[in-house]
Protein backbone atom coordinates (compact mmCIF):
# COMPACT_ATOMS: atom_id res chain seq x y z
CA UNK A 1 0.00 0.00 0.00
CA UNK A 2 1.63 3.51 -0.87
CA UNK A 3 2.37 6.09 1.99
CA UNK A 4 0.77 9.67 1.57
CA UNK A 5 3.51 12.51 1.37
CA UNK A 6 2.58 13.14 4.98
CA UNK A 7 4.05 10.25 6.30
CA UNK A 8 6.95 10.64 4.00
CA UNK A 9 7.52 13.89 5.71
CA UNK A 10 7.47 13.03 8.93
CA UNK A 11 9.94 10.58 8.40
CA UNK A 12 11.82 12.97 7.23
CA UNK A 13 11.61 15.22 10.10
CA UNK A 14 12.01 12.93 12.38
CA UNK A 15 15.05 12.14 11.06
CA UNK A 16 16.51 15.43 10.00
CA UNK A 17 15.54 17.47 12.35
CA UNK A 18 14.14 15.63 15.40
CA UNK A 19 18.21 13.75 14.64
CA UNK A 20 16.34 10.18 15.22
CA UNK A 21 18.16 7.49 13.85
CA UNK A 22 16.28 6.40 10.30
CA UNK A 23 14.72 3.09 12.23
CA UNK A 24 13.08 4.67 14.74
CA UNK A 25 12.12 7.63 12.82
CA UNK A 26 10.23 4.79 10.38
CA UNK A 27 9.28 3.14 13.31
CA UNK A 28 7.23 6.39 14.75
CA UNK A 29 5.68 6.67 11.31
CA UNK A 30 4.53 3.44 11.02
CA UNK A 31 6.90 2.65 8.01
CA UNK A 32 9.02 -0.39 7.35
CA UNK A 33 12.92 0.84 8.09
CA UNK A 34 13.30 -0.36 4.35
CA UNK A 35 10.71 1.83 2.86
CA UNK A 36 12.34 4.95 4.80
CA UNK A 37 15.83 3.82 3.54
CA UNK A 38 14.54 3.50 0.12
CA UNK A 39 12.80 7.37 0.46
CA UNK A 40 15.83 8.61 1.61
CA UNK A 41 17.54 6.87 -1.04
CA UNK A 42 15.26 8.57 -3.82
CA UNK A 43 15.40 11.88 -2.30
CA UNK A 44 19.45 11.88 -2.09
CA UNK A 45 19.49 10.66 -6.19
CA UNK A 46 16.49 13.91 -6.73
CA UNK A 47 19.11 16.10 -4.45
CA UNK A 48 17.51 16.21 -1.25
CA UNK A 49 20.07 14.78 0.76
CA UNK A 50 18.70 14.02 4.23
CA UNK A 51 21.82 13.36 5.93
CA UNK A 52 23.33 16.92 4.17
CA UNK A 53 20.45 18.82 5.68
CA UNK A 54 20.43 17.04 9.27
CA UNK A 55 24.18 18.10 9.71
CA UNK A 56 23.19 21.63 8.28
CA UNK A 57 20.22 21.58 10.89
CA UNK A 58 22.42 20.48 13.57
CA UNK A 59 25.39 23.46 12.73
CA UNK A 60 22.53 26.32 12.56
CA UNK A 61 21.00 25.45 16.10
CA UNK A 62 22.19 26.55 19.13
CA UNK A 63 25.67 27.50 20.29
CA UNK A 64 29.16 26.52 20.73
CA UNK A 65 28.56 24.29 23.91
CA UNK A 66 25.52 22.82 22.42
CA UNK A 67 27.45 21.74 19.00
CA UNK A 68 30.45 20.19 20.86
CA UNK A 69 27.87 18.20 22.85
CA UNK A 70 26.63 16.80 19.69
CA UNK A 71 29.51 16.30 18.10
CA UNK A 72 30.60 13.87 21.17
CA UNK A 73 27.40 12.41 21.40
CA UNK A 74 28.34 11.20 17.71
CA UNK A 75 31.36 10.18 17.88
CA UNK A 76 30.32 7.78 21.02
């Protein structure tokens, strides 16, 4: 059954912005981790690179402390 662009947006979000990981983003929009994958997949080849904008997202928001934190919290 096809998703509405809706739910393909709020995958989205939840993944760019919200910084879930791309399971449990699918998981929150009731979407097989495949089908997000393969979204994410098709929006990267059509230039909307999810992972580009979630790192852009993250950079914009907040301040120095805040980005080091993140950074770390990365890394680990």
């Amino acid at each position: 059954m096809a998703k509405s662009a809706d739910v393909r947006a709020q995958v989205r979000k939840n993944y760019v912005f919200d910084r879930l990981p791309l399971e449990q983003a699918a998981n929150l929009a009731d979407v097989a981790y495949t089908t997000a994958k393969r979204w994410k997949d098709k929006a990267a080849a059509g230039g909307d690179d999810w992972d580009k904008l979630r790192t852009a997202a993250t950079l914009s928001g907040g301040d120095v402390e805040q980005l080091s934190q993140q950074i770390l919290t990365e890394m680990l």
